[in-house]
Protein backbone atom coordinates (compact mmCIF):
# COMPACT_ATOMS: atom_id res chain seq x y z
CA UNK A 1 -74.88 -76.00 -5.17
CA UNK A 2 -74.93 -71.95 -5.11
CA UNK A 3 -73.15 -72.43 -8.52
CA UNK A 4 -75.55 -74.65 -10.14
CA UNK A 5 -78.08 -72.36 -8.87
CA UNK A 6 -76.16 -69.38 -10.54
CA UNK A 7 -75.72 -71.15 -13.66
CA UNK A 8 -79.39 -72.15 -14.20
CA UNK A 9 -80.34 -68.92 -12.87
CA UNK A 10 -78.58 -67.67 -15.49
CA UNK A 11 -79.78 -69.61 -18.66
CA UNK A 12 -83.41 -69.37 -17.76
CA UNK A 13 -83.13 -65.36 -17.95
CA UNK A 14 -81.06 -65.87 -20.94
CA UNK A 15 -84.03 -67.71 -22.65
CA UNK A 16 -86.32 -65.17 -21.56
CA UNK A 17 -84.40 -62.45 -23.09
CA UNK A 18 -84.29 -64.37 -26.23
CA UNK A 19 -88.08 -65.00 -25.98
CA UNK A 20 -88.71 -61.43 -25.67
CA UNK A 21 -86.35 -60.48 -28.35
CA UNK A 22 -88.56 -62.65 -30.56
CA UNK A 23 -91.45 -61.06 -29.64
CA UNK A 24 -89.96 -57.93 -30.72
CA UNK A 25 -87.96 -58.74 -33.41
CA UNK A 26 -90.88 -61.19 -35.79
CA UNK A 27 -89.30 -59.87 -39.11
CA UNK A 28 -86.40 -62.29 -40.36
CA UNK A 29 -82.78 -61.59 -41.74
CA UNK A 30 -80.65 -63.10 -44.22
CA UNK A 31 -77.07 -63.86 -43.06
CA UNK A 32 -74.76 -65.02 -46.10
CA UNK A 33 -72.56 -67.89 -44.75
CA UNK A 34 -69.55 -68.27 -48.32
CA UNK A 35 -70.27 -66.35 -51.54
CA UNK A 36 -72.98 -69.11 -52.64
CA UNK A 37 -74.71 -69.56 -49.20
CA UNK A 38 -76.52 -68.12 -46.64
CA UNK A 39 -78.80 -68.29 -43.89
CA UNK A 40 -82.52 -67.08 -43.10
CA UNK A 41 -83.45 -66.42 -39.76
CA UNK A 42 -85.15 -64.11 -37.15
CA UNK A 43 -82.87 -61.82 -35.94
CA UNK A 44 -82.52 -63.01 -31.69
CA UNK A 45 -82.04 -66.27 -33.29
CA UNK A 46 -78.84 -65.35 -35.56
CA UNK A 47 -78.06 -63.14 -32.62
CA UNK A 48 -77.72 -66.15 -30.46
CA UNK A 49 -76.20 -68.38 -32.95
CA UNK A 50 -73.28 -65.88 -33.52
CA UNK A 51 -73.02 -65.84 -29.45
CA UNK A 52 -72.93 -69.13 -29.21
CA UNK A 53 -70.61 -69.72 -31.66
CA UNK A 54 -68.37 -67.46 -29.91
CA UNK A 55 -68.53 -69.65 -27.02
CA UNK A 56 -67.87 -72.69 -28.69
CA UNK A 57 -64.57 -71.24 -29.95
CA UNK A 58 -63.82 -69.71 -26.53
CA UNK A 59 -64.40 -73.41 -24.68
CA UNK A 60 -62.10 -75.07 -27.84
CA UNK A 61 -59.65 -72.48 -27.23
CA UNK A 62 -59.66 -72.75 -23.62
CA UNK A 63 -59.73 -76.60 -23.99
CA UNK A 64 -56.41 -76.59 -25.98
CA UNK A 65 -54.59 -74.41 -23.98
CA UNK A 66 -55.20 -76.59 -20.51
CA UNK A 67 -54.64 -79.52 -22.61
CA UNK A 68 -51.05 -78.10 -23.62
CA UNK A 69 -50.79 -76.70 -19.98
CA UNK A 70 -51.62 -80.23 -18.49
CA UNK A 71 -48.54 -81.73 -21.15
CA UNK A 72 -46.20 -79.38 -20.03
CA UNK A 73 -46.85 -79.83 -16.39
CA UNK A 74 -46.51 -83.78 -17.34
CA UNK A 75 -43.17 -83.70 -18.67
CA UNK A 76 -41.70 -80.92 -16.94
CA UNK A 77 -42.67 -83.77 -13.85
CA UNK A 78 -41.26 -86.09 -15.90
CA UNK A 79 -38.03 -84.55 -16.72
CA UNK A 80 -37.41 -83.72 -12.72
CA UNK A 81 -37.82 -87.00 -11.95
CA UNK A 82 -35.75 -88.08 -14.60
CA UNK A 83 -33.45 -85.49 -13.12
CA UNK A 84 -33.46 -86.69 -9.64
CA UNK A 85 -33.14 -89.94 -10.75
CA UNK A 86 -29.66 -89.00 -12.78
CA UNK A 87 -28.40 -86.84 -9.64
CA UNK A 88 -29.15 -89.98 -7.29
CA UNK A 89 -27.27 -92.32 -10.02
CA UNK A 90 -24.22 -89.63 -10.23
CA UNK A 91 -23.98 -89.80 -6.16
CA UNK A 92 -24.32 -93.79 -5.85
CA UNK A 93 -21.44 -93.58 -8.40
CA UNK A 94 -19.31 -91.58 -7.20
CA UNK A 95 -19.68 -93.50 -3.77
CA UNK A 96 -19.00 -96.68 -5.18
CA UNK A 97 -15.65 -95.17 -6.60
CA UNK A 98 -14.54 -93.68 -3.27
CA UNK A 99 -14.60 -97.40 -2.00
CA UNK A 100 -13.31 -98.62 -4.83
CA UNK A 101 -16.21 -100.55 -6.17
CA UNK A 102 -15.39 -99.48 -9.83
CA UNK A 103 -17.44 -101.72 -11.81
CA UNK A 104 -20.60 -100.63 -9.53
CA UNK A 105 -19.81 -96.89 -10.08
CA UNK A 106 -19.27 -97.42 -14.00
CA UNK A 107 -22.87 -99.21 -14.02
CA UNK A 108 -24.48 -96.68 -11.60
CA UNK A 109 -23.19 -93.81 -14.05
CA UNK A 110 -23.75 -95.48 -17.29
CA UNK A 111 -27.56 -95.43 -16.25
CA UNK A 112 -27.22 -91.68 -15.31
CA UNK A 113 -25.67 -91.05 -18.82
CA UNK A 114 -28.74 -92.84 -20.10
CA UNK A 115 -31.05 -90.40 -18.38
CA UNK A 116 -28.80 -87.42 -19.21
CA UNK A 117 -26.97 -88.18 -22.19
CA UNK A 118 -24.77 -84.67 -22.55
CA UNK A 119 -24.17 -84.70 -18.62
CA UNK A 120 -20.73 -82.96 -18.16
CA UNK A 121 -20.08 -84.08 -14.40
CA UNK A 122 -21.23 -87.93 -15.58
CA UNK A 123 -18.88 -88.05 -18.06
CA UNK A 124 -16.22 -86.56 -16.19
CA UNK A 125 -16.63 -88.84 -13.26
CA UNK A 126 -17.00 -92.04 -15.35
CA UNK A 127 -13.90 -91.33 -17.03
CA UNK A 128 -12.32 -90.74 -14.24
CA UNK A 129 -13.26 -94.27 -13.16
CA UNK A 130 -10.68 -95.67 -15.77
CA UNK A 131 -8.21 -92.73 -15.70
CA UNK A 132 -7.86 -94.02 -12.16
CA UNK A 133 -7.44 -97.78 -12.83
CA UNK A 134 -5.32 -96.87 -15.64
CA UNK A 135 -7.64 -98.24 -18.22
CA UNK A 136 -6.52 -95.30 -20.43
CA UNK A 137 -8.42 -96.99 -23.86
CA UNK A 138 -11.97 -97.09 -21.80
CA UNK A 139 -10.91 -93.64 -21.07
CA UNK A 140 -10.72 -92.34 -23.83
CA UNK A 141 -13.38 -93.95 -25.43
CA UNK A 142 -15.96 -92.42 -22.68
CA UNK A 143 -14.04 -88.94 -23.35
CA UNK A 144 -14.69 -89.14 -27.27
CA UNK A 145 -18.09 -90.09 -26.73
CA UNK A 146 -18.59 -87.09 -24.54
CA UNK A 147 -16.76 -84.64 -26.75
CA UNK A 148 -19.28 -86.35 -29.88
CA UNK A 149 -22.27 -85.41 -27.93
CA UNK A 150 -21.06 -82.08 -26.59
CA UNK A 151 -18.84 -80.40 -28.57
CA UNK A 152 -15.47 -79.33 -27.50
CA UNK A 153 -15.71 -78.97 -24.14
CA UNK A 154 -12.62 -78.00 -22.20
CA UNK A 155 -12.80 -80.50 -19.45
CA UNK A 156 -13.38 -83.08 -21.74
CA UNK A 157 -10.92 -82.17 -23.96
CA UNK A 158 -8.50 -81.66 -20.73
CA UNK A 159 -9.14 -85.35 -19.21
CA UNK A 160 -8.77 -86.76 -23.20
CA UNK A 161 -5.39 -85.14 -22.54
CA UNK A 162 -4.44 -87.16 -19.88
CA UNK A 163 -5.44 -90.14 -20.91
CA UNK A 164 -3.46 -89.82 -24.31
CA UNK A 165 -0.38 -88.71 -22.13
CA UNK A 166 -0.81 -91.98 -19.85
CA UNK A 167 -1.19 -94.15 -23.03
CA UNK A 168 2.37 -92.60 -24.28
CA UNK A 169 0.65 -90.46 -27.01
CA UNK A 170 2.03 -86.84 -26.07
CA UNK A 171 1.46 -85.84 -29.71
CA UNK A 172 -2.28 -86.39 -29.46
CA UNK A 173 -2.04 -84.73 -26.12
CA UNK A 174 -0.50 -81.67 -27.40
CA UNK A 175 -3.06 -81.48 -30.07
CA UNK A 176 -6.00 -82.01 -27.83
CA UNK A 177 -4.74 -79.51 -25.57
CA UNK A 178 -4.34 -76.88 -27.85
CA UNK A 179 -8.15 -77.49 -28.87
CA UNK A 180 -9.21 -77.07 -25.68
CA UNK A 181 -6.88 -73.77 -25.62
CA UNK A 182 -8.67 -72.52 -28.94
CA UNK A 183 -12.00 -73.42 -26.86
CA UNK A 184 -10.83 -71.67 -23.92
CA UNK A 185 -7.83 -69.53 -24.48
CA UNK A 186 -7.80 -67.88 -20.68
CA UNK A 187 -8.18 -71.17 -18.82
CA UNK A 188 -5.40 -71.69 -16.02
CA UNK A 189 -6.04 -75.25 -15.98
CA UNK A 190 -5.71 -75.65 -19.82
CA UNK A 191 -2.88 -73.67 -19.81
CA UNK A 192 -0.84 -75.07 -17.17
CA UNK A 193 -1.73 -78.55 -18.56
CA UNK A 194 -0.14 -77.61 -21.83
CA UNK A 195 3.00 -75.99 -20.26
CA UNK A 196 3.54 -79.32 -18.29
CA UNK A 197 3.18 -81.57 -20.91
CA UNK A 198 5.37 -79.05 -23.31
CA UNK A 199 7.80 -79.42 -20.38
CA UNK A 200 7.43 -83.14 -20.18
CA UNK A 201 8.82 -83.85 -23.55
CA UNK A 202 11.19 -80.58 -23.57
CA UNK A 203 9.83 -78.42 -25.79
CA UNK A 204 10.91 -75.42 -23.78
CA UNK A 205 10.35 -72.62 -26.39
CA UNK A 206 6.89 -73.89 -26.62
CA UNK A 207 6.65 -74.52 -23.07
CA UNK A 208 7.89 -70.86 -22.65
CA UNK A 209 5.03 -69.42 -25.35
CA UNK A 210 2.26 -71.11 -23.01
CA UNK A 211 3.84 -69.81 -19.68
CA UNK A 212 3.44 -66.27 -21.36
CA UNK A 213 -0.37 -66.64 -21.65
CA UNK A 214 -0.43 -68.02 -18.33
CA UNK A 215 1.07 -64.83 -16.85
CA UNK A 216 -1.49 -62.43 -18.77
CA UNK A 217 -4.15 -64.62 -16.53
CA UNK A 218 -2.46 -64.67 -13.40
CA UNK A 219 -4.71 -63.01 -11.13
CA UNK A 220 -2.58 -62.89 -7.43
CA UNK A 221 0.77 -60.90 -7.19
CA UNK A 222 1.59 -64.06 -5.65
CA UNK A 223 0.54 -66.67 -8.81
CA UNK A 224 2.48 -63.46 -11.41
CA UNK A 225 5.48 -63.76 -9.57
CA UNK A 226 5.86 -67.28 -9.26
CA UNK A 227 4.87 -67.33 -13.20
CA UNK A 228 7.35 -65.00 -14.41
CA UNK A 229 10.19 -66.80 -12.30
CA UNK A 230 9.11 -69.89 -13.96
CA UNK A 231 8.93 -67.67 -17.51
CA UNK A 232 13.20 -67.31 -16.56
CA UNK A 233 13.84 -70.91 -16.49
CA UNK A 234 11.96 -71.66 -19.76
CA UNK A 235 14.08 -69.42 -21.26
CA UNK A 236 17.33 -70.83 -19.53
CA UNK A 237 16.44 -73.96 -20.76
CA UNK A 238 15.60 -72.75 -24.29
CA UNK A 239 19.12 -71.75 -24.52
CA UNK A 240 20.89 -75.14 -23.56
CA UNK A 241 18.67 -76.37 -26.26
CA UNK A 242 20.58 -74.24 -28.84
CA UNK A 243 23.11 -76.17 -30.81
CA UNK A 244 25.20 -73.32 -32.06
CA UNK A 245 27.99 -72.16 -29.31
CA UNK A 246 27.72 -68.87 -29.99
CA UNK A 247 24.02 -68.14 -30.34
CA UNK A 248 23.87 -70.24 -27.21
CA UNK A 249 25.82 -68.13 -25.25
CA UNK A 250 24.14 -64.67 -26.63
CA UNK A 251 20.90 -66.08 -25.46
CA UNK A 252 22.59 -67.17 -21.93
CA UNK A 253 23.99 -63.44 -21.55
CA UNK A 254 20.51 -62.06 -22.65
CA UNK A 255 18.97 -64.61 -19.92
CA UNK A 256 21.59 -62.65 -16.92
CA UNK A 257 21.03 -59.15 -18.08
CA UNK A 258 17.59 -59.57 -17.41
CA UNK A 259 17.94 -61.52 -14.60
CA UNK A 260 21.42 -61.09 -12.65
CA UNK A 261 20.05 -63.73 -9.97
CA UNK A 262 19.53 -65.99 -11.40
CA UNK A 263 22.34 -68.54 -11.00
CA UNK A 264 21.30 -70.95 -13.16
CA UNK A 265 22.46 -68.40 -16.28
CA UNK A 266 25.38 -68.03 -14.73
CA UNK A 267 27.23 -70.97 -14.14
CA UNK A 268 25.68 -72.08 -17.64
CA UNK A 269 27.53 -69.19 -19.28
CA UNK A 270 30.51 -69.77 -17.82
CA UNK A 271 30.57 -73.79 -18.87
CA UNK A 272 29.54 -72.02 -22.68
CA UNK A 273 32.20 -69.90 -22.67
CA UNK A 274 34.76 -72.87 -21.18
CA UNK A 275 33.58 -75.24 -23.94
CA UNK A 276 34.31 -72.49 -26.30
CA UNK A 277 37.58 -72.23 -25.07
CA UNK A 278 37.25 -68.85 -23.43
CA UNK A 279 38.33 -69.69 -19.67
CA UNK A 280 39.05 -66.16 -18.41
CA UNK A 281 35.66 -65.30 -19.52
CA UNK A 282 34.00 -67.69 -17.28
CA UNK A 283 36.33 -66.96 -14.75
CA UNK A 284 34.86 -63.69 -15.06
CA UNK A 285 31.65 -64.44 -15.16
CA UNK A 286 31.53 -66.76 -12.32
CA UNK A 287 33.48 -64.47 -10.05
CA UNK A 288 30.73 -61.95 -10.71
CA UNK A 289 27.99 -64.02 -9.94
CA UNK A 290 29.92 -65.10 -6.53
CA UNK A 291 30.66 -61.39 -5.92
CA UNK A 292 26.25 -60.86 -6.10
CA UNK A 293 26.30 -63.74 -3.36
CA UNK A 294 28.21 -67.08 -2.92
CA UNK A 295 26.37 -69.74 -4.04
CA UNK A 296 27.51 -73.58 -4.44
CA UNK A 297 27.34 -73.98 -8.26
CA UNK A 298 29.45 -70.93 -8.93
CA UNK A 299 32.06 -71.52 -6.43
CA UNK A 300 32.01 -74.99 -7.52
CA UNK A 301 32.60 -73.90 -10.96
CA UNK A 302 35.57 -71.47 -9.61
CA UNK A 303 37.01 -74.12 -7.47
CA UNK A 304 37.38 -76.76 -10.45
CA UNK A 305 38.73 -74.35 -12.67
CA UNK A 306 41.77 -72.76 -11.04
CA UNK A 307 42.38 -75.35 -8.55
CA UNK A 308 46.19 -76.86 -9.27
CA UNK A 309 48.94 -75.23 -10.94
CA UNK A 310 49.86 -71.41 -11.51
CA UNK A 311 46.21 -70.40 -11.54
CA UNK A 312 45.36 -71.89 -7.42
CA UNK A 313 46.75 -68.10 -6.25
CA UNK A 314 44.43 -66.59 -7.96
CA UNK A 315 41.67 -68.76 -5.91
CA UNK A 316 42.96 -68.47 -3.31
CA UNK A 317 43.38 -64.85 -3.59
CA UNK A 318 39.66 -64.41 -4.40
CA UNK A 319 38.45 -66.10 -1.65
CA UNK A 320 40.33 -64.32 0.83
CA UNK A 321 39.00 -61.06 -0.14
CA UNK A 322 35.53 -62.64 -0.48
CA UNK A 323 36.34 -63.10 3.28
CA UNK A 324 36.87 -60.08 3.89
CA UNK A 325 34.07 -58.44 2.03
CA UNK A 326 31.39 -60.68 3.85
CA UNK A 327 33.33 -62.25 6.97
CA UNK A 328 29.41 -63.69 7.57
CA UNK A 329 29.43 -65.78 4.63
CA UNK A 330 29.54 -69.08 6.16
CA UNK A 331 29.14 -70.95 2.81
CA UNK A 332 32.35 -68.72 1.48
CA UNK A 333 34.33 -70.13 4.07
CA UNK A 334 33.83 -73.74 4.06
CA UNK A 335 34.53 -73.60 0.58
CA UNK A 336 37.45 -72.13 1.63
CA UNK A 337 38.22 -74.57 4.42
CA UNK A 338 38.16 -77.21 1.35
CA UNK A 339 40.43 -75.30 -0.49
CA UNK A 340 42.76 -75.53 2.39
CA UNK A 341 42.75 -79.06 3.25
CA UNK A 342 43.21 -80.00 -0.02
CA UNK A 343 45.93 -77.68 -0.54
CA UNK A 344 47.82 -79.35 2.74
CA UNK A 345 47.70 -75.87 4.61
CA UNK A 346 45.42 -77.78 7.70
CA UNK A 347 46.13 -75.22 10.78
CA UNK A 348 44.46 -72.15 8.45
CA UNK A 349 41.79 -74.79 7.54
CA UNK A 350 41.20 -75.75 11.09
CA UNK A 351 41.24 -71.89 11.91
CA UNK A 352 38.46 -71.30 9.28
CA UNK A 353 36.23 -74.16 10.46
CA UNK A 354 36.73 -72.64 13.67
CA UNK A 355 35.45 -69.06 12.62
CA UNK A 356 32.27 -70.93 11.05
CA UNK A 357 28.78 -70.40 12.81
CA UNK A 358 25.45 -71.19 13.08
CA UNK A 359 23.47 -72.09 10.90
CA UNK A 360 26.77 -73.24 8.55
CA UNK A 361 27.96 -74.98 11.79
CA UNK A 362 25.00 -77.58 11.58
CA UNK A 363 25.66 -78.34 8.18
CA UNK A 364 26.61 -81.86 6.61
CA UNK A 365 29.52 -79.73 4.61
CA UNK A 366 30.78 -78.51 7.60
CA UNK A 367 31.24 -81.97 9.15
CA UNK A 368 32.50 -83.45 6.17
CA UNK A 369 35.04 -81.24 6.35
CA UNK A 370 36.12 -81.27 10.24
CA UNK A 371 36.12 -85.35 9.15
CA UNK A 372 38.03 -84.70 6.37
CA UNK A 373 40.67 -82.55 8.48
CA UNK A 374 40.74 -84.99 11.32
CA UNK A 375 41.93 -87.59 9.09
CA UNK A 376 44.54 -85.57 7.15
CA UNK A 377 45.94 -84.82 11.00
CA UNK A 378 45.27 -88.38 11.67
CA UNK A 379 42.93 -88.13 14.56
CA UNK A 380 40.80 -91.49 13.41
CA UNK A 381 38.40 -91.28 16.60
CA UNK A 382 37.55 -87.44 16.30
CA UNK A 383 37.46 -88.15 12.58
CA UNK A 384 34.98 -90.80 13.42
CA UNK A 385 32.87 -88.34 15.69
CA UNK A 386 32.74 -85.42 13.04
CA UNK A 387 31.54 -88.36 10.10
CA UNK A 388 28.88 -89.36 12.48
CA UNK A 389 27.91 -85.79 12.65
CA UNK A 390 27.91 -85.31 8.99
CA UNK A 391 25.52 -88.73 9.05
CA UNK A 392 23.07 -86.99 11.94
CA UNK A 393 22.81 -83.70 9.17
CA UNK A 394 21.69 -85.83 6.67
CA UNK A 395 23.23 -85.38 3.40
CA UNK A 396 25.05 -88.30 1.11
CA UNK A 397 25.21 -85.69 -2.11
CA UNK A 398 27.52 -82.72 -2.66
CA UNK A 399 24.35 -80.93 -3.55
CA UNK A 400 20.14 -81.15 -2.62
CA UNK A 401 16.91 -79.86 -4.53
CA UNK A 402 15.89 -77.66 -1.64
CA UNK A 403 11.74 -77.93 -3.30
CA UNK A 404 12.15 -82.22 -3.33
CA UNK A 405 15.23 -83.09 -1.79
CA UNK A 406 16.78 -85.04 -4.61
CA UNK A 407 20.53 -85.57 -4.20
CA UNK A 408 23.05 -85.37 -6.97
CA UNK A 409 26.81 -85.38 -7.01
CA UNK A 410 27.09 -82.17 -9.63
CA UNK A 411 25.06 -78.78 -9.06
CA UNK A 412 22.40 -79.11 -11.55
CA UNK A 413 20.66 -75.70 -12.74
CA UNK A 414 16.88 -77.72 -13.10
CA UNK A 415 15.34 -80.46 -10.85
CA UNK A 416 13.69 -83.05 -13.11
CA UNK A 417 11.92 -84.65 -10.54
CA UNK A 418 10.37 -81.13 -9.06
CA UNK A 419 10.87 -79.12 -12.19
CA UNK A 420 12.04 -76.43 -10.20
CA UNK A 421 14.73 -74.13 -11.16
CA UNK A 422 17.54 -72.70 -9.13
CA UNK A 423 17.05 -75.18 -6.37
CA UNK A 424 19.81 -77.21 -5.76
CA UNK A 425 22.24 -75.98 -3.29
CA UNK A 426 25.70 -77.31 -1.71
CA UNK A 427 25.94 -79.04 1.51
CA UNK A 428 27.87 -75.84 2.44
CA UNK A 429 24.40 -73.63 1.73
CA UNK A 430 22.77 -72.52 5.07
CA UNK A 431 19.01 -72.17 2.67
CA UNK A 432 15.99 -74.29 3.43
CA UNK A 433 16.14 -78.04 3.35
CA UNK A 434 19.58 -77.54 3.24
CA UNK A 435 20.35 -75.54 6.25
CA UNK A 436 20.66 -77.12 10.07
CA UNK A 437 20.37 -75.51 13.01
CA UNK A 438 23.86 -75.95 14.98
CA UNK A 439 23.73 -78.70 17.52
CA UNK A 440 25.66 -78.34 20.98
CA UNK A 441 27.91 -80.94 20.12
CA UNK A 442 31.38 -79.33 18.83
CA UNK A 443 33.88 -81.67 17.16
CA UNK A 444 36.83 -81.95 18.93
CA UNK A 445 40.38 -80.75 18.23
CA UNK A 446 39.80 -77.85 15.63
C-alpha cells in the first residue's frame, strides 16, 4: 500500500511539473524524427516524450534480460535434475552389477548414457559390465561408441585394450594402446598395460622400450627400483631372443657387466658359450657367479658339467674350497653332500649333512638327501623317516618360483606364470618360500 501511495504520489507531481512547464514554456519546437520527418510540439511535451521513451526502452531492456535470466535459471534446473537423475542411474547400476544383476545394471546405465551422453564413468562402468561376463564384442562396441563421442580418451582407449586382448586380437591391442600412450605419454597405467601385453606375446625389446618410460615416471624409490630390476630382465630376455650365437652372447656379457647379480645372465652365458662349444668358458663363468654367492642354477650348471670322468676333481676340488671360503653356506654343502652320494663316498656325505644347519636343515633338499643316503647304506626304515620329512617340507620339484611357487624340474631364469625374474631357487636354497625353519625332529643314523 505505502508503494502504491509512493507511486501515485509520484505521477501526480510529475503531471504538475509538466503542467507548469507548459505554462512556461507556450512557444512550440520542431523535433526532426529521419531526414524527411519531423515533429511539432511544445517543448514539456517533447521533453516528456523523449523521457518516456527512455523508459520504454529501459522496461524492454529490463524485460529481456529477466526473461533470459528466468531461461537460464530454467535449464540450469533442468540440467541438475537431469544430473541427479544420471548420478542416481550410475549408482542403481553399479549396484545391480555388484549382485550380479547384469542385464538390470546395463539398462539402468544405458538410461544414464541417455541423460549424459559423453559420461566417462557410464561408459566405463557399462563396459565393464561385459568385460566382466566376457562379452568382449558388446565391449567393445560400448568402448567405440564412447571413444566416437569423446575423443581419445585414455581409459577408454585402455579398457578397448582389454577387450581386444580377451577377444585374441593383441595386434589391435598394441595399437590401441599406443594411442592411448600418444594421448597420455606419462600414464603408469597406460604404460604398464603396454609393457604387459608387449610381454604377453614376447616382444621383449619392445617390452623393454616401454619399461624405460615407465622408469622416467616412477615416482617412489621403491616403484624405480623395482622398475629398473624389471628393465634387467627385459634385457636378459632380449638376448635369448637373438638368433646369432655370438651377438647373443655379447649382449649376455653386456647384461653381467652391468649387473653381476644377476644370475639369470649368468647361467645363460655359460649355456651360450657351451652351445658354442666353449666349455671352459662357462666353467669360468659359472664358477664366478658361484664365487659372488652359491646359488642353485649355477651350481646346477657346474654340477652337470664336470660331473663323471677326468673333469669330477676339478668339482670336487671347487667345492671344497667353496667350503672353506664360506663354511656357512648351507646350500654349498648339500650340493656337495649330492656330489658325494653320487660319487659312492657316503661317510664324507653323511659327515656333510651332519655339519648342515638351520635354516638348510629344514629344507626338502636336505631330506631328500639324508633319504637318498639312507638307502644307498640300506637303512629302508630311516630312509622312510627322512622321505616323510622331505614330504612335511613340501617340495616335489628340484626347483620353486619363490614370487608364485611354481615347481619345475630345471632352474628356469623367468617365471611365466609370475613373470618374475631371478626367482626360482633349488630345494637346497634357504630364501623365502623356499626356506624352512628346522624342525626338532633329526633323521636318524647320519
Amino acid at each position: 500500500m505505502l508503494r502504491l501511495t509512493i507511486l501515485l504520489a509520484t505521477i501526480a507531481t510529475a503531471l504538475i511539473g509538466v503542467g507548469w512547464l507548459l505554462h512556461l514554456n507556450p512557444e512550440s519546437v520542431t523535433v526532426r524524427l529521419s531526414a524527411t520527418r519531423e515533429w511539432t510540439g511544445p517543448l514539456p511535451l517533447v521533453l516528456l516524450s523523449a523521457f518516456l521513451a527512455g523508459a520504454a526502452v529501459t522496461f524492454v531492456a529490463s524485460l529481456v534480460r529477466a526473461s533470459r535470466t528466468a531461461v537460464s535459471g530454467w535449464r540450469a534446473e533442468r540440467l541438475a535434475r537431469r544430473q541427479r537423475r544420471q548420478q542416481v542411474r550410475k549408482e542403481q547400476g553399479q549396484s545391480f552389477a555388484w549382485l550380479g544383476e547384469i542385464e538390470k545394471a546395463r539398462t539402468s546405465l544405458a538410461k544414464a548414457l541417455r541423460d549424459g551422453p559423453d559420461d566417462l564413468a557410464a561408459f566405463l562402468m557399462f563396459a565393464r559390465t561385459y568385460l566382466d561376463a566376457s562379452d568382449f564384442r558388446g565391449a567393445r562396441t560400448v568402448l567405440e561408441e564412447g571413444l566416437d563421442r569423446r575423443g581419445p580418451d585414455p581409459k577408454l582407449l585402455l579398457f578397448l585394450a582389454e577387450a581386444q586382448r580377451g577377444s585374441g586380437d593383441d595386434a589391435a591391442a598394441i595399437e590401441t594402446l599406443e594411442r592411448a600412450r600418444r594421448a597420455d605419454p606419462a600414464s603408469p597405467r597406460v604404460l604398464t598395460a603396454l609393457r604387459d601385453t608387449y610381454t604377453a606375446l614376447g616382444r621383449w625389446r619392445d617390452a623393454g622400450r616401454v619399461q624405460e618410460a615407465l622408469l622416467l615416471v616412477a615416482r617412489d624409490a621403491a616403484t624405480r627400483a623395482e622398475s629398473e630390476r624389471a628393465l634387467v630382465g627385459m634385457r636378459y630376455q632380449s638376448a635369448l631372443d637373438i638368433a646369432d650365437p655370438a651377438a647373443r652372447i655379447a649382449e649376455l656379457r653386456a647384461v653381467l657387466r652391468a649387473h653381476a647379480d644377476f644370475e639369470p645372465a649368468a647361467v645363460s652365458l655359460g649355456d651360450a658359450l657351451l652351445a658354442a662349444d666353449q666349455p671352459r668358458q662357462a666353467e669360468r663363468v659359472w664358477r664366478r657367479a658361484v664365487l659372488r654367492g652359491a646359488r642353485g642354477g649355477a651350481l646346477e650348471r657346474l654340477e652337470r658339467l664336470l660331473a663323471g670322468g677326468p673333469r669330477a676333481r676339478r668339482l670336487d676340488v671347487f667345492t671344497r674350497r667353496l667350503l672353506r671360503r664360506r663354511p656357512d653356506d648351507g646350500t654349498a654343502r648339500l650340493f656337495r653332500a649330492r656330489q658325494l652320494i653320487r660319487a659312492g663316498q657316503l661317510d664324507e656325505a653323511g659327515a656333510e649333512l651332519a655339519r648342515t644347519g638351520p635354516p638348510w636343515n629344514g629344507l626338502a633338499g636336505y631330506h631328500g638327501l639324508v633319504a637318498e643316503l639312507h638307502v644307498r647304506r640300506g637303512a629302508q626304515e630311516d630312509a622312510v623317516r627322512a622321505f616323510r620329512h622331505a614330504l612335511a617340507a613340501s617340495a616335489s620339484g628340484v626347483f620353486r618360483c619363490q614370487v608364485c611357487g611354481a615347481e619345475a624340474e630345471e632352474w628356469r631364469g623367468y617365471c611365466e606364470g609370475c613373470r618374475s625374474w631371478d626367482s626360482y631357487r633349488s630345494s637346497y636354497e634357504a630364501a623365502g618360500a623356499s626356506a624352512r625353519a628346522a624342525t626338532d625332529a633329526t633323521p636318524a643314523g647320519l
